[in-house]
C-alpha atoms as a PDB file:
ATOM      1  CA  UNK A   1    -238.036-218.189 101.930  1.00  0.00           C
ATOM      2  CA  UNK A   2    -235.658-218.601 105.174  1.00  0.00           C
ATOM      3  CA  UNK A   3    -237.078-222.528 105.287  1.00  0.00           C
ATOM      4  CA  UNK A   4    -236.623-223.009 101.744  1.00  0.00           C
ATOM      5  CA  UNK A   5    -233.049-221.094 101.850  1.00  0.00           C
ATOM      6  CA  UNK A   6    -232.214-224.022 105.111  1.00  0.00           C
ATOM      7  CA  UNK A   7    -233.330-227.004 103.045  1.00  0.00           C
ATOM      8  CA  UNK A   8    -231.483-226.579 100.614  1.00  0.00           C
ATOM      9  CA  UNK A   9    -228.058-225.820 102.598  1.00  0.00           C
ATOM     10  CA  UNK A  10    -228.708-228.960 104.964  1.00  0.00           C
ATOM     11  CA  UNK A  11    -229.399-230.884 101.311  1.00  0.00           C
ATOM     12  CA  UNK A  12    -226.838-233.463 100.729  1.00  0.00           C
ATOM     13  CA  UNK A  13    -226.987-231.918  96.600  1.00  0.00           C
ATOM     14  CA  UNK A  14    -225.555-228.783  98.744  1.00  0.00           C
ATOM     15  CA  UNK A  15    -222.934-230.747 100.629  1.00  0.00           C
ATOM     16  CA  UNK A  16    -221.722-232.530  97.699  1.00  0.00           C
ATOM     17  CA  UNK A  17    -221.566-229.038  95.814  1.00  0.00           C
ATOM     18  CA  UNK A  18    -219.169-227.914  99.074  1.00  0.00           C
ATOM     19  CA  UNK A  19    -217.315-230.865  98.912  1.00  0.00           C
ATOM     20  CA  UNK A  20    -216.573-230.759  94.918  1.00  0.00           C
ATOM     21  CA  UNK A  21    -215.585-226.841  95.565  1.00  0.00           C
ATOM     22  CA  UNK A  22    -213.332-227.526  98.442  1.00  0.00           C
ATOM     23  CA  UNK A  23    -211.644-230.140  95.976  1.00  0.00           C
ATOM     24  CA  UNK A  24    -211.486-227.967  93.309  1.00  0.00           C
ATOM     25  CA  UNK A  25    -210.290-225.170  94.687  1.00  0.00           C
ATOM     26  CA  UNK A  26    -206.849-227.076  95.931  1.00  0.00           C
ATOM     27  CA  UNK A  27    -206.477-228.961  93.158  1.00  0.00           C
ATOM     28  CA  UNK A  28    -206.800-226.331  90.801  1.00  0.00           C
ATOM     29  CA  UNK A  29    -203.777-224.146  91.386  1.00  0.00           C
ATOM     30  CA  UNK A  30    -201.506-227.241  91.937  1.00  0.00           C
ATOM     31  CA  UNK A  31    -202.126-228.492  88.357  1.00  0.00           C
ATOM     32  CA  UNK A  32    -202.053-225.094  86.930  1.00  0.00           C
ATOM     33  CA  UNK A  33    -198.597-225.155  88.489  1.00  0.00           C
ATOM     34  CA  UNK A  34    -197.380-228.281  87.534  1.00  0.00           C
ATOM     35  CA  UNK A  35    -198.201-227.248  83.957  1.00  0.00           C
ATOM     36  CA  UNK A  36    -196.549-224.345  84.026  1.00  0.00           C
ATOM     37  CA  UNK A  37    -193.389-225.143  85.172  1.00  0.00           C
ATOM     38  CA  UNK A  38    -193.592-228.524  82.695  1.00  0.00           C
ATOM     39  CA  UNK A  39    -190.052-230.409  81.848  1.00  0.00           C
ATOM     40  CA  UNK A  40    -189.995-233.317  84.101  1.00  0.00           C
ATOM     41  CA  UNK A  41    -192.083-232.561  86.324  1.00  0.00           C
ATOM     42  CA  UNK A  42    -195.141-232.695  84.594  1.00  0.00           C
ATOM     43  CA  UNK A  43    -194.061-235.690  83.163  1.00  0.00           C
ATOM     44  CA  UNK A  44    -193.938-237.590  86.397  1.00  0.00           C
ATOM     45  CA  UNK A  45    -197.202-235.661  87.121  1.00  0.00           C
ATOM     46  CA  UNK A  46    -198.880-236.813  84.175  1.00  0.00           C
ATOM     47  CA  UNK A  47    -197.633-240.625  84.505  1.00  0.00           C
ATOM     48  CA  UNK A  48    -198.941-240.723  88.012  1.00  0.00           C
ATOM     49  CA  UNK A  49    -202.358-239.298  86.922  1.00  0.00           C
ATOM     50  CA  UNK A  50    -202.322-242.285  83.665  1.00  0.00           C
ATOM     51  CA  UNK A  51    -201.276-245.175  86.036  1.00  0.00           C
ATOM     52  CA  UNK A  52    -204.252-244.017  88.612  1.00  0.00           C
ATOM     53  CA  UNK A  53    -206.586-244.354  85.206  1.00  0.00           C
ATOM     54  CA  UNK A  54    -204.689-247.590  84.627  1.00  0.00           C
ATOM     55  CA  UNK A  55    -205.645-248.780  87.730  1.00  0.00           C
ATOM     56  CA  UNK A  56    -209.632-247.936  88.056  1.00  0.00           C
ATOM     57  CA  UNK A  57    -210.294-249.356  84.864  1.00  0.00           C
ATOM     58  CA  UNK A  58    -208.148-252.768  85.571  1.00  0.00           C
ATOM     59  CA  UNK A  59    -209.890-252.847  88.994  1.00  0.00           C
ATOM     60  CA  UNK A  60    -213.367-252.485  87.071  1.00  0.00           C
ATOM     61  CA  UNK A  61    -212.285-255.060  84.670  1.00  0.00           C
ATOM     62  CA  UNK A  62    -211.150-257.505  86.879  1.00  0.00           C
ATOM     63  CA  UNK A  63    -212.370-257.146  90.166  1.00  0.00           C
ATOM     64  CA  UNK A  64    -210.642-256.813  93.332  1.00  0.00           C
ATOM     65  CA  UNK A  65    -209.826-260.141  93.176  1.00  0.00           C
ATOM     66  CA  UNK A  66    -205.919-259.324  92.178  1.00  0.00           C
ATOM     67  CA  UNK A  67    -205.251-256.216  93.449  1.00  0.00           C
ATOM     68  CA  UNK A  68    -201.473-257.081  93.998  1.00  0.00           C
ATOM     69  CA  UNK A  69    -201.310-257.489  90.399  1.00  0.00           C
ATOM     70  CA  UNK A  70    -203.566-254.359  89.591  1.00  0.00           C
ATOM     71  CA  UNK A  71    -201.265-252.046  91.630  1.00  0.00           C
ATOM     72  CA  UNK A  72    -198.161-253.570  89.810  1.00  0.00           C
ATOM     73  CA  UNK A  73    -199.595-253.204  86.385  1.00  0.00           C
ATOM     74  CA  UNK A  74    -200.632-249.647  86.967  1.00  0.00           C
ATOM     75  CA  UNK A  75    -197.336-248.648  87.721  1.00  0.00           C
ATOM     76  CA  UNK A  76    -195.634-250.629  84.936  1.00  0.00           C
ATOM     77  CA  UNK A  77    -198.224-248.470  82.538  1.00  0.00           C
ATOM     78  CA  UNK A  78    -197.143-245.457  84.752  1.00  0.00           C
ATOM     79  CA  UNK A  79    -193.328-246.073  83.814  1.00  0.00           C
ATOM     80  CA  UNK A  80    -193.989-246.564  80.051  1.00  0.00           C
ATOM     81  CA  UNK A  81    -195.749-242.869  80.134  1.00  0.00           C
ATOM     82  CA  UNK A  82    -192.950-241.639  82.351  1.00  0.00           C
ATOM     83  CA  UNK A  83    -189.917-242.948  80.071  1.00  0.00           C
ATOM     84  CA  UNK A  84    -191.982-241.645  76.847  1.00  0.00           C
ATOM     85  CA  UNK A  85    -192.023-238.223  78.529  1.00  0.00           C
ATOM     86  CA  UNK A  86    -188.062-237.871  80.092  1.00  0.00           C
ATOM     87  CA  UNK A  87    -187.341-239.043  76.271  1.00  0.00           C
ATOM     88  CA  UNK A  88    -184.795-241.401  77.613  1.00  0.00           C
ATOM     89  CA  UNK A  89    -184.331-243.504  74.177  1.00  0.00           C
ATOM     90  CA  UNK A  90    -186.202-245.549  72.118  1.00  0.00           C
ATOM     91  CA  UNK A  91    -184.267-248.518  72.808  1.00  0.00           C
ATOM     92  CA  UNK A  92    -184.450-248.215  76.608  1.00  0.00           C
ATOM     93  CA  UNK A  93    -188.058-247.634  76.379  1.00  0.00           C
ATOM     94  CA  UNK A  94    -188.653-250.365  73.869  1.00  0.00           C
ATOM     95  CA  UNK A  95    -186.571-252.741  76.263  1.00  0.00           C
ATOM     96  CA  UNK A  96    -188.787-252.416  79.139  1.00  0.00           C
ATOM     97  CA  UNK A  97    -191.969-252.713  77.557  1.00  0.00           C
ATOM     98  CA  UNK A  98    -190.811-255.665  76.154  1.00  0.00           C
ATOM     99  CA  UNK A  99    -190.291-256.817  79.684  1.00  0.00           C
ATOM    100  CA  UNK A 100    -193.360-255.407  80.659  1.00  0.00           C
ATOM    101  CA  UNK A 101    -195.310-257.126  78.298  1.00  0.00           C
ATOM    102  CA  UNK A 102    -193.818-260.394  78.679  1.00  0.00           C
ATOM    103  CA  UNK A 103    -193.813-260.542  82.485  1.00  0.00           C
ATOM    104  CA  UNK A 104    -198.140-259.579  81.929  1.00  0.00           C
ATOM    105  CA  UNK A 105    -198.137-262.104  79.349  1.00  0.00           C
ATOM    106  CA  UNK A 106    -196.717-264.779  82.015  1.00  0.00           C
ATOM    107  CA  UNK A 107    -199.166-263.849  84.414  1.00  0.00           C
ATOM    108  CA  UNK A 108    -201.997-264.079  82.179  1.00  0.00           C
ATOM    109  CA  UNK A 109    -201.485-267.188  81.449  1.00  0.00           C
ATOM    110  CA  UNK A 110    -201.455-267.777  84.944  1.00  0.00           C
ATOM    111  CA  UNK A 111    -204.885-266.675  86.308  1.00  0.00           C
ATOM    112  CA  UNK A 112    -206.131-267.954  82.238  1.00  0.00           C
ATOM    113  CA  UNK A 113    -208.723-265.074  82.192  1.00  0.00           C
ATOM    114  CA  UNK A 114    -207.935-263.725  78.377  1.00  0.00           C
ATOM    115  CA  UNK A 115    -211.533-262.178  78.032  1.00  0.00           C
ATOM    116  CA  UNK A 116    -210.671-259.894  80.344  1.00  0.00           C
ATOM    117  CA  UNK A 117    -207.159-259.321  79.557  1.00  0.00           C
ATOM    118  CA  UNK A 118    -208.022-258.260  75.608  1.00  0.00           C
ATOM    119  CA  UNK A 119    -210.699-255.882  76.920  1.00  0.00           C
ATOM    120  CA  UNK A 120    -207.837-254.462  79.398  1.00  0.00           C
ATOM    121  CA  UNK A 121    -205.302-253.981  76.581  1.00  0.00           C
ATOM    122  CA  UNK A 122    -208.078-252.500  74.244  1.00  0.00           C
ATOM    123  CA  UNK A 123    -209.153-249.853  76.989  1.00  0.00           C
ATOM    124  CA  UNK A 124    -205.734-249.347  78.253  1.00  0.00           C
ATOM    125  CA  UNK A 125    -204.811-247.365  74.842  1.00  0.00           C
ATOM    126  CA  UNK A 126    -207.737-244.837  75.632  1.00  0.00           C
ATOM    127  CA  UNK A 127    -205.581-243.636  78.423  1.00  0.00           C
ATOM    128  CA  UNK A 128    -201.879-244.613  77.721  1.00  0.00           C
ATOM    129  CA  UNK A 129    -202.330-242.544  73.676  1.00  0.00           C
ATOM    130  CA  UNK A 130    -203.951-239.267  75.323  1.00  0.00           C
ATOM    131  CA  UNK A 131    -201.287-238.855  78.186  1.00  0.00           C
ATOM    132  CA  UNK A 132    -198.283-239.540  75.778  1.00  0.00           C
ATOM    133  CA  UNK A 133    -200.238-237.118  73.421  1.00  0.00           C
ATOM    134  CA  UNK A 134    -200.588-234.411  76.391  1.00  0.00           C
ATOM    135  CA  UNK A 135    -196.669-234.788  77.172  1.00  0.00           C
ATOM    136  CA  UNK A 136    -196.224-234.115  73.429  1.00  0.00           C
ATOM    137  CA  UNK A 137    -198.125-230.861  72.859  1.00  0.00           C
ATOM    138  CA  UNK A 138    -196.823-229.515  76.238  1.00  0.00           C
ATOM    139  CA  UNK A 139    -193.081-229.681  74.370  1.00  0.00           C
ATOM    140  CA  UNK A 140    -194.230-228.889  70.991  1.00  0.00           C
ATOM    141  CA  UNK A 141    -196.943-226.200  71.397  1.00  0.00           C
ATOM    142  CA  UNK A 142    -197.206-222.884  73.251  1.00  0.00           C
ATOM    143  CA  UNK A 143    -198.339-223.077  77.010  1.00  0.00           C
ATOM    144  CA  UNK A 144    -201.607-220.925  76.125  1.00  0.00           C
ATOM    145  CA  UNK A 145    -203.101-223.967  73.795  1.00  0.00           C
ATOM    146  CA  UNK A 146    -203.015-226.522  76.392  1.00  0.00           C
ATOM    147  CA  UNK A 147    -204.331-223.758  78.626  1.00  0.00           C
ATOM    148  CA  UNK A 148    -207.215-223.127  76.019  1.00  0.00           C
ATOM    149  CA  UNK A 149    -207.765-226.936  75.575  1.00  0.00           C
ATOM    150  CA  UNK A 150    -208.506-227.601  79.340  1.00  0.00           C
ATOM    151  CA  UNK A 151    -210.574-223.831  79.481  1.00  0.00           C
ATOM    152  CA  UNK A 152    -212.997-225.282  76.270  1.00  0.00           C
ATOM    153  CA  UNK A 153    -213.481-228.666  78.158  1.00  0.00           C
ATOM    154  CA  UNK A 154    -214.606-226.829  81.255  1.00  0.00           C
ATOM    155  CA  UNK A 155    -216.311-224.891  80.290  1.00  0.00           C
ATOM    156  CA  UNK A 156    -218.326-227.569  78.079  1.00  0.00           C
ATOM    157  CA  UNK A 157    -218.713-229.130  81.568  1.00  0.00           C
ATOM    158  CA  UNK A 158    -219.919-226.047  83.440  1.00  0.00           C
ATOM    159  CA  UNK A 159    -222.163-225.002  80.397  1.00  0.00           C
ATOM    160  CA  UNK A 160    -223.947-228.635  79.838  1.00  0.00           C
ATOM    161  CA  UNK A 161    -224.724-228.973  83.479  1.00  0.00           C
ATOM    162  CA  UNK A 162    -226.676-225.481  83.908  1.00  0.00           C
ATOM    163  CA  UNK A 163    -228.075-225.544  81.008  1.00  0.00           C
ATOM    164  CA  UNK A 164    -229.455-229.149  81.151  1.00  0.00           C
ATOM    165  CA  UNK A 165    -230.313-228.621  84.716  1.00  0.00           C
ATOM    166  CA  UNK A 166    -232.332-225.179  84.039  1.00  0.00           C
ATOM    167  CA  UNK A 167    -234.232-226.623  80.306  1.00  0.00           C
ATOM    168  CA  UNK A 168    -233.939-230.072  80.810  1.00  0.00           C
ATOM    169  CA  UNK A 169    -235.689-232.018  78.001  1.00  0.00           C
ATOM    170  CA  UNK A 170    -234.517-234.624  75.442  1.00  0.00           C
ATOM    171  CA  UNK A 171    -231.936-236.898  76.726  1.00  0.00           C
ATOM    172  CA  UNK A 172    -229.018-237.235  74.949  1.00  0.00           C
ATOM    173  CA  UNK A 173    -228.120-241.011  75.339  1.00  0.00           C
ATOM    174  CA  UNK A 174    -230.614-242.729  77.722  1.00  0.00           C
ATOM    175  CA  UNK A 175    -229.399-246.030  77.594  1.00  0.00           C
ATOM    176  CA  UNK A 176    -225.401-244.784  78.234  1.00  0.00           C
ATOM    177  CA  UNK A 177    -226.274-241.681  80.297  1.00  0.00           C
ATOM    178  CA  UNK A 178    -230.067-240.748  81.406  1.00  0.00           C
ATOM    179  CA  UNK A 179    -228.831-237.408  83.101  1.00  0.00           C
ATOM    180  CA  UNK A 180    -227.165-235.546  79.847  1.00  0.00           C
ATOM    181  CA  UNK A 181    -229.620-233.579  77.132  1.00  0.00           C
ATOM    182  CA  UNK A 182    -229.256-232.181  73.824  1.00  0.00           C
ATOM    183  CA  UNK A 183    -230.242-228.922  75.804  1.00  0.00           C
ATOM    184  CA  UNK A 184    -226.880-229.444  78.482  1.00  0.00           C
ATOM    185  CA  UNK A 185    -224.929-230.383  74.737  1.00  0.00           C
ATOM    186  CA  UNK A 186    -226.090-227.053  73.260  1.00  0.00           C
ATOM    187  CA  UNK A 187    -224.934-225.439  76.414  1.00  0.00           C
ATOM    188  CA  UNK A 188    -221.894-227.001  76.431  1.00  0.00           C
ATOM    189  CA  UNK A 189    -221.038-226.173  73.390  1.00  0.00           C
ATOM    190  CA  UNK A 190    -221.881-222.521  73.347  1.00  0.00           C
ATOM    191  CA  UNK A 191    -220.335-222.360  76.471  1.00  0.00           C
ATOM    192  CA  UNK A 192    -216.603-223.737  74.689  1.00  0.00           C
ATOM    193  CA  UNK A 193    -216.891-221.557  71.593  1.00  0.00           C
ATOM    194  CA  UNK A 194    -216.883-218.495  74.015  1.00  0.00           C
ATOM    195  CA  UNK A 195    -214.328-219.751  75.801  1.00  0.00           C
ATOM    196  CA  UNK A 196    -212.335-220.481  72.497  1.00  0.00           C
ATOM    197  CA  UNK A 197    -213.286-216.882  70.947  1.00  0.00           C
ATOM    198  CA  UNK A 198    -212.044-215.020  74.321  1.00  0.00           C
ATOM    199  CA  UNK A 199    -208.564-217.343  74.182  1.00  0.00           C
ATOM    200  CA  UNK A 200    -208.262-215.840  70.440  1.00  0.00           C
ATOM    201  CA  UNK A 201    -209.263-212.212  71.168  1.00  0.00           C
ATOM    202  CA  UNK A 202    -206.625-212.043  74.132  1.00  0.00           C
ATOM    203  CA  UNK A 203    -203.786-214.198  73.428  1.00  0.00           C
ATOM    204  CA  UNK A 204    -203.969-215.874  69.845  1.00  0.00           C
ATOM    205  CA  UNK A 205    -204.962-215.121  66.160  1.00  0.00           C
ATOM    206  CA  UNK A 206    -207.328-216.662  63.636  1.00  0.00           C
ATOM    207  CA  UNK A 207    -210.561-216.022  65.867  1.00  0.00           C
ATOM    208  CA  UNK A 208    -212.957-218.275  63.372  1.00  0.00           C
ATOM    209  CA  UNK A 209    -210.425-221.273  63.607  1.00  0.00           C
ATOM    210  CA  UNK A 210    -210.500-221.220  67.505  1.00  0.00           C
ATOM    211  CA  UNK A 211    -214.224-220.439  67.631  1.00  0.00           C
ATOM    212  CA  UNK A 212    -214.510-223.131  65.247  1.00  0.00           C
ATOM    213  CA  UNK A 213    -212.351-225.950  67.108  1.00  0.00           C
ATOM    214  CA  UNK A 214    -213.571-225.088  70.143  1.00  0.00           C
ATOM    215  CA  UNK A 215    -216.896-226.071  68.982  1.00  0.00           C
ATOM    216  CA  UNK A 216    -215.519-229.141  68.102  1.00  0.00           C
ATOM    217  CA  UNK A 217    -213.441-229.714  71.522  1.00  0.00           C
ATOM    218  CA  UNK A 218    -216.824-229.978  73.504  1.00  0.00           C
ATOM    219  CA  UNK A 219    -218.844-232.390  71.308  1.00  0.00           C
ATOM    220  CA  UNK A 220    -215.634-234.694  71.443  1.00  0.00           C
ATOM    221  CA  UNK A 221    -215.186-234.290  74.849  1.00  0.00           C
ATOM    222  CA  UNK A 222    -218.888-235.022  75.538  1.00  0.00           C
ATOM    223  CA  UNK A 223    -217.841-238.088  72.953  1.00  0.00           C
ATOM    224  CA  UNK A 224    -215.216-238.706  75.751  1.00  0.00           C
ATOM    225  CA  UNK A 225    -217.487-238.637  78.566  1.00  0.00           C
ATOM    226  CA  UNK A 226    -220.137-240.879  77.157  1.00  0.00           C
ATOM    227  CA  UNK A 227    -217.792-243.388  76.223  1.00  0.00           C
ATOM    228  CA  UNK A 228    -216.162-243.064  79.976  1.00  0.00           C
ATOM    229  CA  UNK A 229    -220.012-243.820  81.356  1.00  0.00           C
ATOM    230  CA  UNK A 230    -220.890-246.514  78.289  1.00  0.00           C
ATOM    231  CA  UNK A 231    -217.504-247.883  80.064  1.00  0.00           C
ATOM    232  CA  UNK A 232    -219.014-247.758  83.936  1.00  0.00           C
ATOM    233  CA  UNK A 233    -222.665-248.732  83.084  1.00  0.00           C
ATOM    234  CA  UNK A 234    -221.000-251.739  81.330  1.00  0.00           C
ATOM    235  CA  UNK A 235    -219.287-253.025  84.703  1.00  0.00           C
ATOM    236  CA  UNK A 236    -222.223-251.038  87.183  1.00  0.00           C
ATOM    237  CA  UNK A 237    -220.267-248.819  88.191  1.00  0.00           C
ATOM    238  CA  UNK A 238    -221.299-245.208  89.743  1.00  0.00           C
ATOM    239  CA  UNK A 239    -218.113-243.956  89.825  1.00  0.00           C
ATOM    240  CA  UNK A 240    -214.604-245.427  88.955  1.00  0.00           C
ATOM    241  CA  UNK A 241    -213.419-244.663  92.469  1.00  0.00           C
ATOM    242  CA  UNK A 242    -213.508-241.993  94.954  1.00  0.00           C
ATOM    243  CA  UNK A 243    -209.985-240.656  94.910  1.00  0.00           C
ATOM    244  CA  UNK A 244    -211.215-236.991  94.281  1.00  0.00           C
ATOM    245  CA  UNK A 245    -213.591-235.877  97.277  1.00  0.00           C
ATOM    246  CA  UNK A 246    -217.166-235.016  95.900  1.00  0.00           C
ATOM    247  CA  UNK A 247    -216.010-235.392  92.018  1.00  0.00           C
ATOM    248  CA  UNK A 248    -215.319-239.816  92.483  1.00  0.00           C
ATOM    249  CA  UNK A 249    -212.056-241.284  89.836  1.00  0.00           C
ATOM    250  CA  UNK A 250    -209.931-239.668  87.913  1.00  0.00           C
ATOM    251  CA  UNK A 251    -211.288-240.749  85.076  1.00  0.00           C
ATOM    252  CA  UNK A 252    -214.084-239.405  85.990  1.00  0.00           C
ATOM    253  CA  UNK A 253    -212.708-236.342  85.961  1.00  0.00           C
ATOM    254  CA  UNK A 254    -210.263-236.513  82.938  1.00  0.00           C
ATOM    255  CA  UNK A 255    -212.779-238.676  80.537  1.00  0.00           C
ATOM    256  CA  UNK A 256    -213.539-234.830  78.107  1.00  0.00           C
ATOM    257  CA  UNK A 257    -209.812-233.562  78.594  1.00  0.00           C
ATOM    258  CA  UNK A 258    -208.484-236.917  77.235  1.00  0.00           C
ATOM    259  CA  UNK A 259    -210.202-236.663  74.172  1.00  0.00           C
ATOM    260  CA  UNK A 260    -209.761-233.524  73.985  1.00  0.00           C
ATOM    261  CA  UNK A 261    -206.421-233.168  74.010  1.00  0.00           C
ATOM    262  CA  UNK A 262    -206.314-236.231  71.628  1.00  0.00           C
ATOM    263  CA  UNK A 263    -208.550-234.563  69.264  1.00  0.00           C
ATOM    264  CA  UNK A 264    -206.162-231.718  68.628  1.00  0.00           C
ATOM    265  CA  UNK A 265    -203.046-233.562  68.938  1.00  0.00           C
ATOM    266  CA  UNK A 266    -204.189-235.714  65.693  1.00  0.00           C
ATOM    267  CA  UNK A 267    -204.957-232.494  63.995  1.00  0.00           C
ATOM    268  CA  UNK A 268    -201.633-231.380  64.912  1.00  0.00           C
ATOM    269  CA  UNK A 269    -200.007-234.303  63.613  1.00  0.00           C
ATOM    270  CA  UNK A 270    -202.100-234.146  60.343  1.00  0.00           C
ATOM    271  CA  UNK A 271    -202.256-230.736  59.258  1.00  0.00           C
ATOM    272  CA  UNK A 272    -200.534-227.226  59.433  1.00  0.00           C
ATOM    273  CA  UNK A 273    -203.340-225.371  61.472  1.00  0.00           C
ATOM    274  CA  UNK A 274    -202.027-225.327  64.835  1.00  0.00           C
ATOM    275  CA  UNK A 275    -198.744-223.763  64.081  1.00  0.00           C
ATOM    276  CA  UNK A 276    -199.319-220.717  65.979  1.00  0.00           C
END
């Protein structure tokens, strides 16, 4: 037992699951607090966070080969998210994306790789829509949905990794991503609607509609994540950087949460059931 107990802590599975912690556990309470406190702050918080995103999936995309122009057009995404969030006017905001645009479009033309740059403009709404979307429900909604959103998503995490790792069994999408199973899915899920039915017995109403959506949050945001690894098998990629000790991009890490959060912003936008 005292042999098995030391291979497993000198087992680099066990060092990455220190590492992962570690990162967790600081991260953690600065984004709670960031979300809290909102206004612009969390604006500027959640620009930074899209023009990272920006910037691992243009480096996947087009290689490391223009990194100048990588860094550049991650910020200029950045900006657009920023301005959107301060609400500084539509015609400022529509001014410099016109700039924006037209200064990409020049130097597109330029390196004359258009393949590329359609597939970056096509991807580059999965991230720009849900961040402007986040800023929106964090000055339209009540701080305890965003809090339940991001509660359902990890705990689909937390739930489809123990519970695919202790059953195991049929894999969920081989081809896009051999580790997942409809076991970890049904974990995943179960996990969220618990997590959806304890946000509604302590803080909100209507305990079959949050039980309900929450089921719904973790199969989109397993959606989310295998789209995020169709997206990395597609340009062999483990992980879409390692800016996150122990958990790799953060995309990586925000692939459920984004769409997530998109998921119930649209039914915001499209019905009355989340005016709570």
């Amino acid at each position: 037992m005292r042999s098995r107990i030391k291979s497993i802590i000198s087992s680099e599975n066990f060092r990455n699951f220190l590492v992962r912690s570690l990162s967790t556990a600081v991260i953690t309470p600065i984004v709670g607090y960031i979300l809290v406190i909102g206004g612009d702050y969390f604006s500027l918080f959640i620009s930074i966070l899209g023009a990272v995103m920006i910037w691992e999936m243009a480096r996947a995309i087009f290689g490391s080969a223009h990194s100048r122009f990588l860094i550049i057009l991650s910020i200029g995404f950045g900006v657009v998210i920023l301005l959107t969030g301060l609400r500084i006017g539509i015609l400022l905001l529509s001014t410099f994306v016109l700039l924006f645009l037209v200064s990409f479009s020049i130097y597109c033309l330029v390196i004359k790789q258009a393949d590329k740059i359609t597939k970056f403009l096509i991807c580059s709404l999965f991230i720009v829509i849900p961040c402007t979307l986040f800023l929106w429900l964090r000055e339209t909604k009540e701080l305890i949905i965003l809090f339940w959103i991001l509660s359902c998503v990890i705990a689909t995490d937390i739930g489809a990794y123990v519970v695919g790792k202790i059953i195991g069994g049929a894999k969920l999408a081989p081809k896009i991503s051999p580790n997942k199973t409809w076991s970890g899915l049904f974990g995943g899920v179960t996990a969220s609607a618990f997590t959806g039915l304890g946000f509604s017995v302590f803080w909100m109403e209507k305990h079959f509609k949050f039980v309900c959506l929450s089921l719904l949050i973790a199969i989109v945001a397993q959606m989310g994540d295998l789209l995020e690894s169709r997206f990395k098998r597609k340009y062999s990629l483990k992980e879409t950087s390692n800016i996150i000790p122990g958990h790799g991009g953060i995309m990586d890490r925000l692939d459920g949460h984004m769409a997530a959060v998109t998921f119930i912003a649209l039914i915001s936008f499209t019905t009355s059931q989340m005016q709570l």
